[in-house]
PDB file of N, CA and C in Angstrom:
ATOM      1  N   UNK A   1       0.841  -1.173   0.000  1.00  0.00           N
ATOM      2  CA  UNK A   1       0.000   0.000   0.000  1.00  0.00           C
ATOM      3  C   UNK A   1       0.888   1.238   0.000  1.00  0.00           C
ATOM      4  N   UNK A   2       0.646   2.071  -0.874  1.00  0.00           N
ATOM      5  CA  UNK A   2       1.102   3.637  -0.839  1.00  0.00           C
ATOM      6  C   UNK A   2       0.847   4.334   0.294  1.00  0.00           C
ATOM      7  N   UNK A   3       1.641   5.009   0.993  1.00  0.00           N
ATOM      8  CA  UNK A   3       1.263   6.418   1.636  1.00  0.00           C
ATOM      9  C   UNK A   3       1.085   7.199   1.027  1.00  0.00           C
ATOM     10  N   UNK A   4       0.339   8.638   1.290  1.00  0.00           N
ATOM     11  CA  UNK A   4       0.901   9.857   0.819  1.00  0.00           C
ATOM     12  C   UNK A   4       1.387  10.478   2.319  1.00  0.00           C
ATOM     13  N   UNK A   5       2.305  11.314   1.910  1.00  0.00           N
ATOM     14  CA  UNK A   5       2.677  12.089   3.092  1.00  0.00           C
ATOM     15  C   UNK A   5       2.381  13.688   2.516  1.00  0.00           C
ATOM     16  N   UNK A   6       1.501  14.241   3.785  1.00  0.00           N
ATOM     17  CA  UNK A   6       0.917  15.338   3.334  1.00  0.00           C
ATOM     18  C   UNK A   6       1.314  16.049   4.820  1.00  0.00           C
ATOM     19  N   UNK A   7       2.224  17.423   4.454  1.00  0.00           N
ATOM     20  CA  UNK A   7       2.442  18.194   4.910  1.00  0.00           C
ATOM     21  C   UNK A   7       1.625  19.081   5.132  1.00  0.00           C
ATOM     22  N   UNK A   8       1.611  19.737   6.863  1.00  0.00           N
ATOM     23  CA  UNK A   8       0.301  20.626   6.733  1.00  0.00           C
ATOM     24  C   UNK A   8       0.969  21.847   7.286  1.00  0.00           C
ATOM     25  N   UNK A   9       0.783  23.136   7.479  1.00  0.00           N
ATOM     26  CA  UNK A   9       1.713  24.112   7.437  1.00  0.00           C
ATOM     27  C   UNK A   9       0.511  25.539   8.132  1.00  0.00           C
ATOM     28  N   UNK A  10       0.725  26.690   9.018  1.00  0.00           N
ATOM     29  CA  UNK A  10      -0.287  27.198   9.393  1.00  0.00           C
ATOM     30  C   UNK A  10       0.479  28.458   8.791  1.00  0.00           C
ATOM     31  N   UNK A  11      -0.723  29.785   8.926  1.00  0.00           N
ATOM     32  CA  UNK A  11       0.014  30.798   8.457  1.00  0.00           C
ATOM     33  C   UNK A  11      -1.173  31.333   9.988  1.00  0.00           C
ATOM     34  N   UNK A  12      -1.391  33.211   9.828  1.00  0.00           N
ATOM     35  CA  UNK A  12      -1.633  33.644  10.526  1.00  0.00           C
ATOM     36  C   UNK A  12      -3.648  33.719  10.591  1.00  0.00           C
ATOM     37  N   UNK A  13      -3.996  33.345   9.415  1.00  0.00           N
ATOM     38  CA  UNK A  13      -4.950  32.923   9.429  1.00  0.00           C
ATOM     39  C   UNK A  13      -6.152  31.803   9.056  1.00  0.00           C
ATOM     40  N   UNK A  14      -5.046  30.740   8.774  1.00  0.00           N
ATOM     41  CA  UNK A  14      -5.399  29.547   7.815  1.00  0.00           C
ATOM     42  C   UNK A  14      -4.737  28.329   8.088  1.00  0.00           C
ATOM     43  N   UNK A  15      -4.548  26.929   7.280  1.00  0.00           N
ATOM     44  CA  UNK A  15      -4.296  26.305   7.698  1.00  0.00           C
ATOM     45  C   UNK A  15      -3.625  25.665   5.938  1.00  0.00           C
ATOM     46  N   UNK A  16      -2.917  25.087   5.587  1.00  0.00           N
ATOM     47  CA  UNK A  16      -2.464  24.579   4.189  1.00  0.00           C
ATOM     48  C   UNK A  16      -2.173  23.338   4.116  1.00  0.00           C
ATOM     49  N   UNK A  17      -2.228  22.550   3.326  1.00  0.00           N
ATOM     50  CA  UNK A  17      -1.395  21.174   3.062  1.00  0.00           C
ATOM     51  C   UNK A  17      -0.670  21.332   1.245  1.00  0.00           C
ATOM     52  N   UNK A  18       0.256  19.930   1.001  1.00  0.00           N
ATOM     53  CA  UNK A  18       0.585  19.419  -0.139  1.00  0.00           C
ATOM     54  C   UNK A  18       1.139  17.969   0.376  1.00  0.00           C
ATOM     55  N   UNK A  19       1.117  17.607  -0.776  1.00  0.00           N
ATOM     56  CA  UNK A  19       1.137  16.116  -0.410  1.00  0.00           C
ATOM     57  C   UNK A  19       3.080  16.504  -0.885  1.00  0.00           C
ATOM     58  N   UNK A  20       3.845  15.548   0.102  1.00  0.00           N
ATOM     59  CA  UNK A  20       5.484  15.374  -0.521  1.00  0.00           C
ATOM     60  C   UNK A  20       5.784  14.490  -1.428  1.00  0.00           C
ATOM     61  N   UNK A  21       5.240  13.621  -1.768  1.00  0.00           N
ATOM     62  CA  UNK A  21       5.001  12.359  -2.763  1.00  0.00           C
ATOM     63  C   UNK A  21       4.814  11.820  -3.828  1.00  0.00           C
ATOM     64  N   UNK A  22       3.364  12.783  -3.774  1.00  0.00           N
ATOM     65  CA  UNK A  22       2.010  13.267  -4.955  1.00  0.00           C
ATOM     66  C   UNK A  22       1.900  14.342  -5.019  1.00  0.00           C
ATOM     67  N   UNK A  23       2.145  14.304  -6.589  1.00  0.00           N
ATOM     68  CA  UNK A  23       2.191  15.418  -7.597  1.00  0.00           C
ATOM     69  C   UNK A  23       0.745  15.953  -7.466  1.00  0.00           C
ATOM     70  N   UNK A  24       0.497  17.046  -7.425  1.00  0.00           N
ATOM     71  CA  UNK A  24      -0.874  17.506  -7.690  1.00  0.00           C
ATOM     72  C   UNK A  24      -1.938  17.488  -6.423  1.00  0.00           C
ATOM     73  N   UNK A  25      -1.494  17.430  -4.907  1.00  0.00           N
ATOM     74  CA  UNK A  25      -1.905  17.543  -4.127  1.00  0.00           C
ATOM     75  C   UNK A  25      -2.182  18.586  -2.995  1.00  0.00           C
ATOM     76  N   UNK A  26      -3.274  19.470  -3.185  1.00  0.00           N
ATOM     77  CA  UNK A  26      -2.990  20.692  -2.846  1.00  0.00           C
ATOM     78  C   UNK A  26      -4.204  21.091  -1.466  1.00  0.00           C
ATOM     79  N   UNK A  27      -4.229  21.051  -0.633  1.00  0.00           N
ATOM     80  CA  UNK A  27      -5.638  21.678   0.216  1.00  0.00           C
ATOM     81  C   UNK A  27      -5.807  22.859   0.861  1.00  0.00           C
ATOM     82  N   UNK A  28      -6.183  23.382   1.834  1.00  0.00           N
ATOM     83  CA  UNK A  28      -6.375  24.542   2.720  1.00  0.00           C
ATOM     84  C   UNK A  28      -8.134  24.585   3.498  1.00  0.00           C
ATOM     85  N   UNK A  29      -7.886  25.418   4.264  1.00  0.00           N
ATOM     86  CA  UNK A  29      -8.992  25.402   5.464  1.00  0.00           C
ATOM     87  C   UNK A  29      -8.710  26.020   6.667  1.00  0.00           C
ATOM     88  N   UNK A  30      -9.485  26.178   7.186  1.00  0.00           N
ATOM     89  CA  UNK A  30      -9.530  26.649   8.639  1.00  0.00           C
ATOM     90  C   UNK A  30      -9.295  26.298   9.853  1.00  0.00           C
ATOM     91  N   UNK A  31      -8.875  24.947   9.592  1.00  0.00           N
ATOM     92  CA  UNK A  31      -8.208  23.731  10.518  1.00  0.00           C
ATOM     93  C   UNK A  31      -7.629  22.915   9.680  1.00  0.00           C
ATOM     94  N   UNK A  32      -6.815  21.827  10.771  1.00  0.00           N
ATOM     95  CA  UNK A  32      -6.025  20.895  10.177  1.00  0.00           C
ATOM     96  C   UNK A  32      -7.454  20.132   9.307  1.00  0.00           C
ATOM     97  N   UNK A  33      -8.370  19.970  10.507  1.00  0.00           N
ATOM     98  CA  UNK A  33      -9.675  18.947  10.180  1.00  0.00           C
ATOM     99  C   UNK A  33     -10.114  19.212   8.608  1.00  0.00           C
ATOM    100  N   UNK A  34     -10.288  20.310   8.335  1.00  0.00           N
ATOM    101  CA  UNK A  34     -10.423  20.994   7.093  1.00  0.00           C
ATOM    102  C   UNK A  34      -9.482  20.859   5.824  1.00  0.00           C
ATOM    103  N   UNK A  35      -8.471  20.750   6.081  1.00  0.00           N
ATOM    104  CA  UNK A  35      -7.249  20.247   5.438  1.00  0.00           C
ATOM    105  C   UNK A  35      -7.525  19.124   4.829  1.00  0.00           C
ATOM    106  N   UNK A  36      -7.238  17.806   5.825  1.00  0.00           N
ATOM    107  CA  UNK A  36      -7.046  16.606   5.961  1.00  0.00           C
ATOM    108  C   UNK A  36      -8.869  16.482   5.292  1.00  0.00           C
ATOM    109  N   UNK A  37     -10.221  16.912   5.175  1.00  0.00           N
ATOM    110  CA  UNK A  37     -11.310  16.915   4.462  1.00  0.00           C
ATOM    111  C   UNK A  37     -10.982  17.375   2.780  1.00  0.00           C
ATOM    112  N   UNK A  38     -10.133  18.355   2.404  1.00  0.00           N
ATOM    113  CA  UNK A  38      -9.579  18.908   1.310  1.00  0.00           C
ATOM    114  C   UNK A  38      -8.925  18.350   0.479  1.00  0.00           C
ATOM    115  N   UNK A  39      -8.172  16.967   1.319  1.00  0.00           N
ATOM    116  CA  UNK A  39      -6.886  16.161   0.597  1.00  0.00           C
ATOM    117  C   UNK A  39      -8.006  15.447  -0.377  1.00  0.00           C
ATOM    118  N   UNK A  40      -8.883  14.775   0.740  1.00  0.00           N
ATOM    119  CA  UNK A  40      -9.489  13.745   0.308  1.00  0.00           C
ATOM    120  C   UNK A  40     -10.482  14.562  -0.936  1.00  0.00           C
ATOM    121  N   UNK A  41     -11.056  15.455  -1.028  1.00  0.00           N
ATOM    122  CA  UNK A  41     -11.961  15.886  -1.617  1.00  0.00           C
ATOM    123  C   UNK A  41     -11.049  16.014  -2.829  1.00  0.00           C
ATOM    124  N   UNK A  42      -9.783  16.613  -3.192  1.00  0.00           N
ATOM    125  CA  UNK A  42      -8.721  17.300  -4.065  1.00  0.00           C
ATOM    126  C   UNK A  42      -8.875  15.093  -4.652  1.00  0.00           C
ATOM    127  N   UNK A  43      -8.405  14.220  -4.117  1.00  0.00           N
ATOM    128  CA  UNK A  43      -8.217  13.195  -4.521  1.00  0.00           C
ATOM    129  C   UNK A  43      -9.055  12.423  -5.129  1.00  0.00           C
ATOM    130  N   UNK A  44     -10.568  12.947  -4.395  1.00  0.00           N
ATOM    131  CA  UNK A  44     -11.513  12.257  -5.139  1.00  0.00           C
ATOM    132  C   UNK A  44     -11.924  12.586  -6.653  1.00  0.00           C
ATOM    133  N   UNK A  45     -11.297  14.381  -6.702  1.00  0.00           N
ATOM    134  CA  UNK A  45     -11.916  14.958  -8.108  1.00  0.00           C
ATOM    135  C   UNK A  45     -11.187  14.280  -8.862  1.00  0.00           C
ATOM    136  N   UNK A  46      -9.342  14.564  -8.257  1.00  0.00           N
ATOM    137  CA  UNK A  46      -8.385  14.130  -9.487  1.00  0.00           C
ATOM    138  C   UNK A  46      -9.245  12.298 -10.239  1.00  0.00           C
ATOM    139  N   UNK A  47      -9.287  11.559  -8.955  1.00  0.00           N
ATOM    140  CA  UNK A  47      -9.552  10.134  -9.886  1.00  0.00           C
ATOM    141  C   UNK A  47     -10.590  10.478 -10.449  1.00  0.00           C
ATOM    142  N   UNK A  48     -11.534  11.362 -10.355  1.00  0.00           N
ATOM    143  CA  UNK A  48     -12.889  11.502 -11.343  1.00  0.00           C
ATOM    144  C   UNK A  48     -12.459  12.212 -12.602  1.00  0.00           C
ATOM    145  N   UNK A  49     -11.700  13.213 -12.296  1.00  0.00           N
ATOM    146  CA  UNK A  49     -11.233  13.806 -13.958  1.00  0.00           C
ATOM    147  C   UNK A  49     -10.373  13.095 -14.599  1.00  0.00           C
ATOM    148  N   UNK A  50      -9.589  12.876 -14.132  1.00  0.00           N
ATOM    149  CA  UNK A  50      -7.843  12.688 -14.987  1.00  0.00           C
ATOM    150  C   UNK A  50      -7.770  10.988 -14.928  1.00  0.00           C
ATOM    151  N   UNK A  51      -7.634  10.172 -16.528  1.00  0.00           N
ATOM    152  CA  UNK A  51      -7.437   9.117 -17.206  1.00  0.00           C
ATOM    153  C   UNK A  51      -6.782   8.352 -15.608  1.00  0.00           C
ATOM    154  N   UNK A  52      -6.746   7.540 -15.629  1.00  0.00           N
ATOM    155  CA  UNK A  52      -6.145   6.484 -14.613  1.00  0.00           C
ATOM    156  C   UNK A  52      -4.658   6.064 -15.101  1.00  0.00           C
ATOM    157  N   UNK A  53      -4.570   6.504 -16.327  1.00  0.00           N
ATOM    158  CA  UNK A  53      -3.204   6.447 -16.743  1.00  0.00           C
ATOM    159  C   UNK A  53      -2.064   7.481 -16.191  1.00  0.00           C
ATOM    160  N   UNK A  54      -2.701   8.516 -15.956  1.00  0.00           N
ATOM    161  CA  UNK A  54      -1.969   9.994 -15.813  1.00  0.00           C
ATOM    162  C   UNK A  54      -2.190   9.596 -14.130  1.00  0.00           C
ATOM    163  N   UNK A  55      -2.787   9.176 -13.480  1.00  0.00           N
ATOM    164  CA  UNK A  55      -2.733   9.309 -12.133  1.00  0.00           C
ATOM    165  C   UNK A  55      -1.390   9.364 -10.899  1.00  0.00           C
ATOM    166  N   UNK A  56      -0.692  10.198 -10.571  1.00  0.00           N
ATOM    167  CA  UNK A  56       0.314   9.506  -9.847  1.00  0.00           C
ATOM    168  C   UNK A  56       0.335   8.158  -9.135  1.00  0.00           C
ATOM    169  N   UNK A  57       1.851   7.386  -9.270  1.00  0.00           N
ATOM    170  CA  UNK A  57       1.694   6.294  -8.590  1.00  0.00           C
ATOM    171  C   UNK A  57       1.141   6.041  -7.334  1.00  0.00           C
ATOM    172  N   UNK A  58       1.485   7.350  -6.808  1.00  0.00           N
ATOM    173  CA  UNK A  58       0.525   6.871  -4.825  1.00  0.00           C
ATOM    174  C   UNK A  58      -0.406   6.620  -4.950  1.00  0.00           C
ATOM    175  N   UNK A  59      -1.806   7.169  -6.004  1.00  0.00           N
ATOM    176  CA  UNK A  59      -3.131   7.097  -6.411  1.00  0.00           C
ATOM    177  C   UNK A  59      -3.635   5.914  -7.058  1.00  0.00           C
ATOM    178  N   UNK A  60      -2.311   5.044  -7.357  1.00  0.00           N
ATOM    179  CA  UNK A  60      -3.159   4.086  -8.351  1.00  0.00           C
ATOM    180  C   UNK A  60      -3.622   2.352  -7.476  1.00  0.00           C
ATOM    181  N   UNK A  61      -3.135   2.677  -6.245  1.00  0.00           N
ATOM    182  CA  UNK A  61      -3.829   1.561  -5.313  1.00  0.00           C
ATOM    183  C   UNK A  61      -4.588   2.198  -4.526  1.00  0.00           C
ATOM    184  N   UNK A  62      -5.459   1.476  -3.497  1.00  0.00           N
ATOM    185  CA  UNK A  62      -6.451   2.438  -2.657  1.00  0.00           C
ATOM    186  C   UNK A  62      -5.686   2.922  -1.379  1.00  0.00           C
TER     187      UNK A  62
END
């Protein structure tokens, strides 16, 4: 099974992620909780738009 490792990072009014791993992994929110809701949401679009061919390798097992 793949990890992703997703970095989460605060500023003065927000909260950010990217995945270190996976290409194309981007979130933000108002909490980590929000974040870590963002990854998944950002992951669910990518497998709905983009060919299963183009998918990064972390994405292509569950």
């Amino acid at each position: 099974m793949n990890k992703l490792i997703i970095n989460i990072c605060t500023s003065s009014d927000s909260f950010g992620g990217f995945s270190e791993n996976c290409e194309g992994i981007f979130a933000a929110g108002n909490s980590v909780n929000d974040v870590k809701k963002d990854v998944l949401e950002t992951i669910r679009i990518l497998k709905e738009e983009w060919p299963k061919e183009q998918w990064p390798q972390a994405l292509k097992e569950d």
